[in-house]
PDB file of N, CA and C in Angstrom:
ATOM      1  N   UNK A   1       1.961  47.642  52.841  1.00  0.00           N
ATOM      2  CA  UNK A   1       2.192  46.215  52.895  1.00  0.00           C
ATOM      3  C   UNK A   1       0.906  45.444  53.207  1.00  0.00           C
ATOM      4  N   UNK A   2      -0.297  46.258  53.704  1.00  0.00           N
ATOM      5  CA  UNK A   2      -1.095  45.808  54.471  1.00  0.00           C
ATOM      6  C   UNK A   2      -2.071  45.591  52.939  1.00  0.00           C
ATOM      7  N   UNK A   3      -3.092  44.051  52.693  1.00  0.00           N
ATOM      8  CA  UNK A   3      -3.646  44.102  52.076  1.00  0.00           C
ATOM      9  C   UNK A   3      -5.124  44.180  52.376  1.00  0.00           C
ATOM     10  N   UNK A   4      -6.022  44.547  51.595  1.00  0.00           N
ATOM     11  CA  UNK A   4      -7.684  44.191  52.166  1.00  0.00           C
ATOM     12  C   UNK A   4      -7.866  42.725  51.205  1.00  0.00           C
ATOM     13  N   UNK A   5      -9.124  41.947  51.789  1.00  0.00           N
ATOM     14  CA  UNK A   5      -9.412  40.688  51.487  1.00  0.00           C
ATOM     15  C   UNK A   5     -10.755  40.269  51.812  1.00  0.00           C
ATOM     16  N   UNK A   6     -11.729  40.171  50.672  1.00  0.00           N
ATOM     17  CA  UNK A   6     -12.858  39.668  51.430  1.00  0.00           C
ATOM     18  C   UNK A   6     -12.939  38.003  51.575  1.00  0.00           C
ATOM     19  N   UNK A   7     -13.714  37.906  52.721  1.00  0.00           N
ATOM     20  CA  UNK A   7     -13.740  36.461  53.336  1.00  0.00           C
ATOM     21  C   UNK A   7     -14.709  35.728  52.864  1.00  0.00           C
ATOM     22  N   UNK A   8     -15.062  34.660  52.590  1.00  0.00           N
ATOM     23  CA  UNK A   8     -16.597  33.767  51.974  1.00  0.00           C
ATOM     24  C   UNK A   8     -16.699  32.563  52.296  1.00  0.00           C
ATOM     25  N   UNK A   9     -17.632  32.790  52.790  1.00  0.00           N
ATOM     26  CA  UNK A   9     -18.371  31.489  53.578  1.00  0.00           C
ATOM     27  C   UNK A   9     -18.459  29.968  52.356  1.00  0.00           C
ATOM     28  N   UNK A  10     -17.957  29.113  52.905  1.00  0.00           N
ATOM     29  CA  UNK A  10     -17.197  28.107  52.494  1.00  0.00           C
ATOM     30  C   UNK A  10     -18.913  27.076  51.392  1.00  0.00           C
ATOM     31  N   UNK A  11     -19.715  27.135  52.378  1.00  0.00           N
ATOM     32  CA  UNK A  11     -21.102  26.182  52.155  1.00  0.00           C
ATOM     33  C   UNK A  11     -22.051  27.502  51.454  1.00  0.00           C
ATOM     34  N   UNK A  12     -21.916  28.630  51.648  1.00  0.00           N
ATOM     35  CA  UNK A  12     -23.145  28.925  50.635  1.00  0.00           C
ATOM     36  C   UNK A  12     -22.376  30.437  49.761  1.00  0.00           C
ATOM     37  N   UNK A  13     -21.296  30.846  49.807  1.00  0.00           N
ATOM     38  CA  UNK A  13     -20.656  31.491  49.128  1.00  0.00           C
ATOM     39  C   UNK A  13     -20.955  32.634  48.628  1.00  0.00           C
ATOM     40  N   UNK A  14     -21.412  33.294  50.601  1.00  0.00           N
ATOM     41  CA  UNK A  14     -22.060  34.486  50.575  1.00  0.00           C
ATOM     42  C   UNK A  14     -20.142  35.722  50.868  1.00  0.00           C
ATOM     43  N   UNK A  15     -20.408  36.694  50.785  1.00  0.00           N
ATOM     44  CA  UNK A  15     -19.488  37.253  51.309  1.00  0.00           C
ATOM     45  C   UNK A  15     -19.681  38.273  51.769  1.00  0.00           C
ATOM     46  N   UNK A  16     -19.198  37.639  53.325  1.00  0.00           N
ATOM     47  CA  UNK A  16     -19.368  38.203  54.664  1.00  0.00           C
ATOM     48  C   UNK A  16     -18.858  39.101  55.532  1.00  0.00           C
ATOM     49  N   UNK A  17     -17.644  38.944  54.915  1.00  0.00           N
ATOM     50  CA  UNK A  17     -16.616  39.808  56.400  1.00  0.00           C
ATOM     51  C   UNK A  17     -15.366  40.221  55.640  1.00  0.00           C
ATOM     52  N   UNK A  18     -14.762  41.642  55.841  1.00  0.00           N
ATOM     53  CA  UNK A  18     -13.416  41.995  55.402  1.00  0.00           C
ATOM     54  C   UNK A  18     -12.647  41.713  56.468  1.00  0.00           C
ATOM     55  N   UNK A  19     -11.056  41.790  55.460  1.00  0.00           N
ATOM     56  CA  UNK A  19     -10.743  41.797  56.870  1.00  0.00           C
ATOM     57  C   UNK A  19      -8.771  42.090  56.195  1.00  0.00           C
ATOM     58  N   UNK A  20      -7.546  42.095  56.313  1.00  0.00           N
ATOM     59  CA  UNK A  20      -6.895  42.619  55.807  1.00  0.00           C
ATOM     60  C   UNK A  20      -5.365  41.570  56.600  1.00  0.00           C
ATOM     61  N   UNK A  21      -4.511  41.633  55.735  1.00  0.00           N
ATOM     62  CA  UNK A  21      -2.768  40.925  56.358  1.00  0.00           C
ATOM     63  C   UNK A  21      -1.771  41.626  55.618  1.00  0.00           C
ATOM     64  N   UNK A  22      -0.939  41.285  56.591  1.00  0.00           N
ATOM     65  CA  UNK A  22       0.516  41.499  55.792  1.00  0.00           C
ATOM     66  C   UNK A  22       0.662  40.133  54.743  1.00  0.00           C
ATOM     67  N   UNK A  23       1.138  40.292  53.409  1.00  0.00           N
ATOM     68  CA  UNK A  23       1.258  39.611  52.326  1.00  0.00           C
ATOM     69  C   UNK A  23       2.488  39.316  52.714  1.00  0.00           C
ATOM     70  N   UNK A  24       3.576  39.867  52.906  1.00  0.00           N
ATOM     71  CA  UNK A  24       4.997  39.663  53.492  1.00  0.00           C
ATOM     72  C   UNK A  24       5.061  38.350  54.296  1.00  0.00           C
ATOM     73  N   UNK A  25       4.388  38.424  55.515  1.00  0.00           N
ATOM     74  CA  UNK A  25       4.437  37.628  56.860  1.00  0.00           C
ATOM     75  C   UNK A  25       3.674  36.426  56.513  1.00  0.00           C
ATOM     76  N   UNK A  26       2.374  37.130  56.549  1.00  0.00           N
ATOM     77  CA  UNK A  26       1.408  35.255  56.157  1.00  0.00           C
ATOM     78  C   UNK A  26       1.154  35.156  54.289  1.00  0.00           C
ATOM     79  N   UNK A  27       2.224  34.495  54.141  1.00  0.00           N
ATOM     80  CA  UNK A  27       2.406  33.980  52.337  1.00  0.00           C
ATOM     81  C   UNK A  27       0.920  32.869  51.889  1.00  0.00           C
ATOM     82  N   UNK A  28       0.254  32.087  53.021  1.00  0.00           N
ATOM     83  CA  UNK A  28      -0.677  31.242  53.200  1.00  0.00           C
ATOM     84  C   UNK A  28      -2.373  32.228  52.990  1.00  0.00           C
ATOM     85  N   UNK A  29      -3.196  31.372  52.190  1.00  0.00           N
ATOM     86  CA  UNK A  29      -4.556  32.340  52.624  1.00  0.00           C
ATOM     87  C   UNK A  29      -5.345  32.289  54.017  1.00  0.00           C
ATOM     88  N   UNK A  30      -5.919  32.852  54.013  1.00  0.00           N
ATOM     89  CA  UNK A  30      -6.539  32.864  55.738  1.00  0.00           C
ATOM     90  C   UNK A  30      -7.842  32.351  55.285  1.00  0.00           C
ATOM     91  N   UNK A  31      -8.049  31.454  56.631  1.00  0.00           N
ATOM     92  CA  UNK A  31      -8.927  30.324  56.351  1.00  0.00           C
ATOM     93  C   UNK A  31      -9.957  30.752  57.828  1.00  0.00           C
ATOM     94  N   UNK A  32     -10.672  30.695  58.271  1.00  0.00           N
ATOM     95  CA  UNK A  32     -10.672  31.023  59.501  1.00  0.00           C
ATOM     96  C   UNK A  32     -13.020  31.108  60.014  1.00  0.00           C
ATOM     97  N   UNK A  33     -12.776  30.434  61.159  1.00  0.00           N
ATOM     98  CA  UNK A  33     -14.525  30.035  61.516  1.00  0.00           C
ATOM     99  C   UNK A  33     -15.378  31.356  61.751  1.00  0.00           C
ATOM    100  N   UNK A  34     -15.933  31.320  60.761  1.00  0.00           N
ATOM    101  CA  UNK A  34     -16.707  32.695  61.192  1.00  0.00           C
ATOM    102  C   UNK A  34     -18.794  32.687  61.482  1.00  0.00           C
ATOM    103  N   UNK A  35     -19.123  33.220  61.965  1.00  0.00           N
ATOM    104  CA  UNK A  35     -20.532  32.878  61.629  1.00  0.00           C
ATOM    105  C   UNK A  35     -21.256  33.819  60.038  1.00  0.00           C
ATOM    106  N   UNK A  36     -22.247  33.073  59.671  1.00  0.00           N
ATOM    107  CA  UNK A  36     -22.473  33.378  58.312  1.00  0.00           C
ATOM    108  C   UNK A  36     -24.008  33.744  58.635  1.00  0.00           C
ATOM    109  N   UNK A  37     -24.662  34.547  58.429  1.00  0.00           N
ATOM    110  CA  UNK A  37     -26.473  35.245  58.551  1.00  0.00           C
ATOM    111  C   UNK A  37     -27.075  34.339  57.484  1.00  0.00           C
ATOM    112  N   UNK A  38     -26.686  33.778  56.399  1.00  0.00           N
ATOM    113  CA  UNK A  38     -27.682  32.799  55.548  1.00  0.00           C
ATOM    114  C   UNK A  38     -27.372  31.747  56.008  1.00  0.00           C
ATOM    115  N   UNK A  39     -26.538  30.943  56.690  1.00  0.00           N
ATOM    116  CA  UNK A  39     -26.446  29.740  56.742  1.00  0.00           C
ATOM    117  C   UNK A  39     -27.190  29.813  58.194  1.00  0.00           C
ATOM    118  N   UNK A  40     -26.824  30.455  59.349  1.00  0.00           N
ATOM    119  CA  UNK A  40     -27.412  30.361  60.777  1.00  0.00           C
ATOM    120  C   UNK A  40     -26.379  29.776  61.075  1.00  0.00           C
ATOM    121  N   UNK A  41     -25.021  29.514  61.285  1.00  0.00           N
ATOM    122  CA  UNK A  41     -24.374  29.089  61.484  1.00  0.00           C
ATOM    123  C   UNK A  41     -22.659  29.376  61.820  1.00  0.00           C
ATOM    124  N   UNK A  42     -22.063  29.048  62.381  1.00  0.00           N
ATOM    125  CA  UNK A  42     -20.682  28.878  61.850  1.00  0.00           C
ATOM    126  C   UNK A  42     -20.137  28.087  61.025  1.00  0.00           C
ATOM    127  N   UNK A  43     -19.349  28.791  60.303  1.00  0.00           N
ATOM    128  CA  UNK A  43     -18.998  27.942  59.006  1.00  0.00           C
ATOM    129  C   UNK A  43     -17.554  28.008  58.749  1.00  0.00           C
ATOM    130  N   UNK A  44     -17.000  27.584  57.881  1.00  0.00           N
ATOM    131  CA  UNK A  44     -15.524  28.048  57.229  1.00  0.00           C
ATOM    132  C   UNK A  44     -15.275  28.971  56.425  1.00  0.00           C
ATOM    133  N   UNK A  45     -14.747  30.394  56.557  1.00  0.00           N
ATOM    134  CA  UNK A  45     -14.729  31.396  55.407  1.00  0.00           C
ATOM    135  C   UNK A  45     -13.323  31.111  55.106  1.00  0.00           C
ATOM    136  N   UNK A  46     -13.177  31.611  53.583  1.00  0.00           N
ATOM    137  CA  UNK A  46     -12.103  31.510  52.908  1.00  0.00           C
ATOM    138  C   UNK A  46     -11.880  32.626  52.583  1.00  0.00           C
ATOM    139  N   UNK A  47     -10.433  32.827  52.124  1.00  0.00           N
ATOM    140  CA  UNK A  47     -10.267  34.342  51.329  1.00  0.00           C
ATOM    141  C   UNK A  47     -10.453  33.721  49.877  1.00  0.00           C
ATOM    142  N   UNK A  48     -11.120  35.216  49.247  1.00  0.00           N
ATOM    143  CA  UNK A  48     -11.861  35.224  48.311  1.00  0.00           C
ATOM    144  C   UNK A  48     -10.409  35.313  47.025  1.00  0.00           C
ATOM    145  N   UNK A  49     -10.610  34.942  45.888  1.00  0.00           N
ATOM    146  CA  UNK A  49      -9.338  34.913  44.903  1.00  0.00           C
ATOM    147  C   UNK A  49      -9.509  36.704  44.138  1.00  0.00           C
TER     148      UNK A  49
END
């Protein structure tokens, strides 16, 4: 049930971080503040399509 998903930084659309959900439970994509090594920053990662 469990899926994998990579995450991407919202402003320079590097991809940064895995990370995995139940598809069942959260029907929504995961949106979530992560820090990004090219930007220097925290940013907004998205799940990737």
């Amino acid at each position: 049930m469990r899926d994998g998903l990579t995450l991407r930084c919202d402003i320079c659309k590097e991809e940064n971080y895995i990370a995995d959900r139940n598809k069942k439970t959260q029907t929504e994509k995961l949106e979530t503040k992560k820090y990004c090594s090219r930007c220097n920053q925290h940013t907004l990662h998205k799940e990737k399509k």
